[in-house]
C-alpha atoms as a PDB file:
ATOM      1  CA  UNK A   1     -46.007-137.462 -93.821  1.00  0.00           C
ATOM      2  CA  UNK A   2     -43.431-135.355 -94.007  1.00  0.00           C
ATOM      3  CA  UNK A   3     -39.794-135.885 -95.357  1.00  0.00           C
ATOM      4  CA  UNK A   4     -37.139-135.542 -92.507  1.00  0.00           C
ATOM      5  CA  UNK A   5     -36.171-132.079 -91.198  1.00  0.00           C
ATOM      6  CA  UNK A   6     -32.478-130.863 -91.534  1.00  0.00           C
ATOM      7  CA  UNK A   7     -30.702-130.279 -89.071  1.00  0.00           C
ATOM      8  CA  UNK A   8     -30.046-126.531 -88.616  1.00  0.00           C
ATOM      9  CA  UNK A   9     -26.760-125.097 -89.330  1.00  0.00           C
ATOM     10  CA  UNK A  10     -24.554-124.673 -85.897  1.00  0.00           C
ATOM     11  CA  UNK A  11     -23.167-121.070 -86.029  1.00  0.00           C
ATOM     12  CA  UNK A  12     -19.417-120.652 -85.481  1.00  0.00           C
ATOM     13  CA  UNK A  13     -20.650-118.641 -81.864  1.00  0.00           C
ATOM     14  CA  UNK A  14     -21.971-121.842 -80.821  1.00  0.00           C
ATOM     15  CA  UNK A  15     -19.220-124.252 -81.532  1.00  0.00           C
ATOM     16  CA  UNK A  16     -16.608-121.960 -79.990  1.00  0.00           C
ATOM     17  CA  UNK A  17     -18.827-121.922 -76.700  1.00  0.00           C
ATOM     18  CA  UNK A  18     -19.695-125.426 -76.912  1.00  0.00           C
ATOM     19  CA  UNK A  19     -16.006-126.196 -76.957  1.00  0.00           C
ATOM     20  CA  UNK A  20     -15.285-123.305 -74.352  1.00  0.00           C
ATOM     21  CA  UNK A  21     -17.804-125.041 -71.990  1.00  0.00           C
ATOM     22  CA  UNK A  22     -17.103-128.427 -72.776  1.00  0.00           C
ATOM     23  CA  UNK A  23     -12.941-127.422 -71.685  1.00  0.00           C
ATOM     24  CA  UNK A  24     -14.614-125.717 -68.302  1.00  0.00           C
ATOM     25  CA  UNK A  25     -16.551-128.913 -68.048  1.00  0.00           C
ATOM     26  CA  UNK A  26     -13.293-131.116 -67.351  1.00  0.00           C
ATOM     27  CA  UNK A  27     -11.553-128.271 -65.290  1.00  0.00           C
ATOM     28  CA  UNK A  28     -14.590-127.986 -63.190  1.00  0.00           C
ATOM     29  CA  UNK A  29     -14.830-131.429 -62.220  1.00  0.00           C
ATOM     30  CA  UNK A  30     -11.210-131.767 -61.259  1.00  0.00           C
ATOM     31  CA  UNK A  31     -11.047-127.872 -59.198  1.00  0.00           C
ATOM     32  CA  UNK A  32     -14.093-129.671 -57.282  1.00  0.00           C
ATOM     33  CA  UNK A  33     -12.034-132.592 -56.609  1.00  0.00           C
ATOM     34  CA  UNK A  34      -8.948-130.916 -55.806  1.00  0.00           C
ATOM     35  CA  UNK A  35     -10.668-128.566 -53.183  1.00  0.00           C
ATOM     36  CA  UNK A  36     -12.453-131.547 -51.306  1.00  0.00           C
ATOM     37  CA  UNK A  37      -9.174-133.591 -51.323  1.00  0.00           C
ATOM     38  CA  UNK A  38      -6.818-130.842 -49.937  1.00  0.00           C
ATOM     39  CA  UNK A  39     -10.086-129.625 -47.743  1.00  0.00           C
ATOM     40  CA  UNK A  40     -10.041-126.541 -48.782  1.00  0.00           C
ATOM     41  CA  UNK A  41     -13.572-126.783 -48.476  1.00  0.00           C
ATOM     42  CA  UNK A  42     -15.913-128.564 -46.596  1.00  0.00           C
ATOM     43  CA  UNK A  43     -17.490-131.591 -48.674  1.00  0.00           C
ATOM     44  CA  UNK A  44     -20.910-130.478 -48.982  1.00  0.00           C
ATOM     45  CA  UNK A  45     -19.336-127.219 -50.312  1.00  0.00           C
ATOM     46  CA  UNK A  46     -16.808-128.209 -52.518  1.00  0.00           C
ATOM     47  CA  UNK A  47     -18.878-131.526 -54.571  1.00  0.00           C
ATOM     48  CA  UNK A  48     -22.108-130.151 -54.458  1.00  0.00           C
ATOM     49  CA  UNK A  49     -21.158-126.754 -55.510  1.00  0.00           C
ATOM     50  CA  UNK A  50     -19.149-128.050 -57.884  1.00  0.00           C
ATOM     51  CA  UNK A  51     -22.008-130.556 -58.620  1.00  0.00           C
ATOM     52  CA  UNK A  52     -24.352-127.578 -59.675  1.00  0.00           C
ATOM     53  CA  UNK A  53     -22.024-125.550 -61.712  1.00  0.00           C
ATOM     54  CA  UNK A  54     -21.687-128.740 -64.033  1.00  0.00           C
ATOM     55  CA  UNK A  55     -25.214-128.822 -64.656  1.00  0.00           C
ATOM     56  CA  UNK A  56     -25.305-124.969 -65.356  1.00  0.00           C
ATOM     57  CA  UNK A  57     -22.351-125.715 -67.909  1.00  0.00           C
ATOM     58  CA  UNK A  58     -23.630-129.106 -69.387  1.00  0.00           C
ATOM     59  CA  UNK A  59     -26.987-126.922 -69.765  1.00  0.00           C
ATOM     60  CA  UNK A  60     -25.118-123.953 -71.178  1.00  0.00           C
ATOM     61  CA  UNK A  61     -23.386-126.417 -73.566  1.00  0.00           C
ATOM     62  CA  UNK A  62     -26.181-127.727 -74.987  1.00  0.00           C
ATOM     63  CA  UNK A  63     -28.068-124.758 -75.172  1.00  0.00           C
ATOM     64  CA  UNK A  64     -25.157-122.945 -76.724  1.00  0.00           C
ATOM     65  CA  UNK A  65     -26.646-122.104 -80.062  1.00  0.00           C
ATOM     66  CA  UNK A  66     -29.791-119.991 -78.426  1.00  0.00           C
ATOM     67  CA  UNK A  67     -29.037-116.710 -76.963  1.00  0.00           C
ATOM     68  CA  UNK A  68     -30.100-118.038 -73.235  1.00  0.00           C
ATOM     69  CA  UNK A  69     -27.274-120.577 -73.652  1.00  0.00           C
ATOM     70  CA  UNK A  70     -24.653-118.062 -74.236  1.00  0.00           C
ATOM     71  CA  UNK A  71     -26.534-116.096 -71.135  1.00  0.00           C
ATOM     72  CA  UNK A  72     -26.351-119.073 -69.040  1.00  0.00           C
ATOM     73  CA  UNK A  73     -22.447-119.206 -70.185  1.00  0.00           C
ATOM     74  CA  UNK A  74     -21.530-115.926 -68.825  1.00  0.00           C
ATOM     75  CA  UNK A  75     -23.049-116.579 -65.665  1.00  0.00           C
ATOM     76  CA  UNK A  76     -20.904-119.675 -65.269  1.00  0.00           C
ATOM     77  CA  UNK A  77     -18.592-117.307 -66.308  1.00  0.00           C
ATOM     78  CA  UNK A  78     -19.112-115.058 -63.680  1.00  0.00           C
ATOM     79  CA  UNK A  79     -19.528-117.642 -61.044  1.00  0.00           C
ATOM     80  CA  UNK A  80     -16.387-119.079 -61.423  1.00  0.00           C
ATOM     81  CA  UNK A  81     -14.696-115.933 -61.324  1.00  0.00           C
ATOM     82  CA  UNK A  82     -15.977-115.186 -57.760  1.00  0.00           C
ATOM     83  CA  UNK A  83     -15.040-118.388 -56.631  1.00  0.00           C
ATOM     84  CA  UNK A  84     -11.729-116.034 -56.023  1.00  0.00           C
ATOM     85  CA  UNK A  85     -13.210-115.872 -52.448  1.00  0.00           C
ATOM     86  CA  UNK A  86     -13.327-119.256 -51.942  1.00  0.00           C
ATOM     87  CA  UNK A  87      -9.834-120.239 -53.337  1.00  0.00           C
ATOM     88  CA  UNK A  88      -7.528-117.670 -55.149  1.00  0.00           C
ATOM     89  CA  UNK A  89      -6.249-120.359 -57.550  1.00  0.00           C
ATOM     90  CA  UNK A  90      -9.779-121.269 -58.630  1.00  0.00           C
ATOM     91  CA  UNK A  91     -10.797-117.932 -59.044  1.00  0.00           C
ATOM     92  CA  UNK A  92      -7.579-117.113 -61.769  1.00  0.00           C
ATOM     93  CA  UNK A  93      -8.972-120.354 -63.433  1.00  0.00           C
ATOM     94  CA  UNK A  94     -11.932-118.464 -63.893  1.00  0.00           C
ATOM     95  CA  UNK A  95     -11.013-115.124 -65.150  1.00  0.00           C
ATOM     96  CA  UNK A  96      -8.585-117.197 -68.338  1.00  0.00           C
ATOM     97  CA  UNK A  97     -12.327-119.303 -68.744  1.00  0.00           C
ATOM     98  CA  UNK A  98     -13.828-116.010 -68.746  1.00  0.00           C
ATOM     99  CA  UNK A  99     -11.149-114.132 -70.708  1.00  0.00           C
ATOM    100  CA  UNK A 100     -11.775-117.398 -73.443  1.00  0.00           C
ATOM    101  CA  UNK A 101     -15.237-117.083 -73.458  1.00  0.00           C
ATOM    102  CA  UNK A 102     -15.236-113.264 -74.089  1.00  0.00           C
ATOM    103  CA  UNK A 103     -12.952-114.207 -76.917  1.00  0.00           C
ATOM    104  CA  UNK A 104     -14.571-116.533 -78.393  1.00  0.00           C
ATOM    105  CA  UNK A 105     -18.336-114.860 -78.168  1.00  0.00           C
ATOM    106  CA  UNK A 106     -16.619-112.110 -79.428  1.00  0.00           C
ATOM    107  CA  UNK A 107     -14.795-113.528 -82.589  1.00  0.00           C
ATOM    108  CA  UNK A 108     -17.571-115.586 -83.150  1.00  0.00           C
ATOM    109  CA  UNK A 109     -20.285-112.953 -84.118  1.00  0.00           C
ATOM    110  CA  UNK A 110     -17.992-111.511 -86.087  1.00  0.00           C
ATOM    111  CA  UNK A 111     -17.816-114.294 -87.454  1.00  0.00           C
ATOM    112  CA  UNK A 112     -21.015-115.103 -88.040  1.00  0.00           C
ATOM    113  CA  UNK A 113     -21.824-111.657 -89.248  1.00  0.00           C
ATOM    114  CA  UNK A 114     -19.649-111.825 -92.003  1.00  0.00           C
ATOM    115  CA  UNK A 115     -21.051-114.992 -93.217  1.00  0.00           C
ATOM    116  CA  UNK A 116     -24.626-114.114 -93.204  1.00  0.00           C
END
């Protein structure tokens, strides 16, 4: 038998997406609300799309400290960006998420790089 493994280190990259995604999480949830209740959207539309995108973050989140995570994140990035189509206000929401996560991926390797 062997002794228990450590847990590996979490870089700085993947705590600033982590939080980055976990902050889209909650904003997510309540756009989705927000466009069924003022029917911007039809139902189906508005829950279930926003229904998917929280699985894409909560898997982004989770996957944050492997380079498909942070892939996975910019695609929710870009996502939510063109939801600008769908609702203007949404869309904005999207390009601060976006301008935060380029910020923080950013800053983070830099981070990291000057660590290792």
């Amino acid at each position: 038998m062997s002794g228990p493994r450590g847990r590996r280190a979490r870089t700085v990259t993947a705590s600033l997406a982590m939080i980055v995604l976990a902050t889209e999480f909650l904003v997510v949830v309540l756009s989705a609300l927000v466009l069924f209740g003022l029917g911007t959207l039809p139902p189906r539309l508005a829950l279930g799309g926003g229904g998917v995108l929280l699985v894409l973050i909560a898997i982004a989140a989770a996957l944050a400290g492997r380079p498909i995570g942070i892939a996975l994140g910019w695609a929710v990035q870009v996502v939510l960006v063109l939801c600008i189509v769908l609702d203007v206000t949404v869309g904005v929401v999207g390009l601060v998420f976006g301008a935060l996560w380029t910020y923080s991926i950013i800053v983070g390797r830099r981070i990291d790089r000057r660590a290792a």
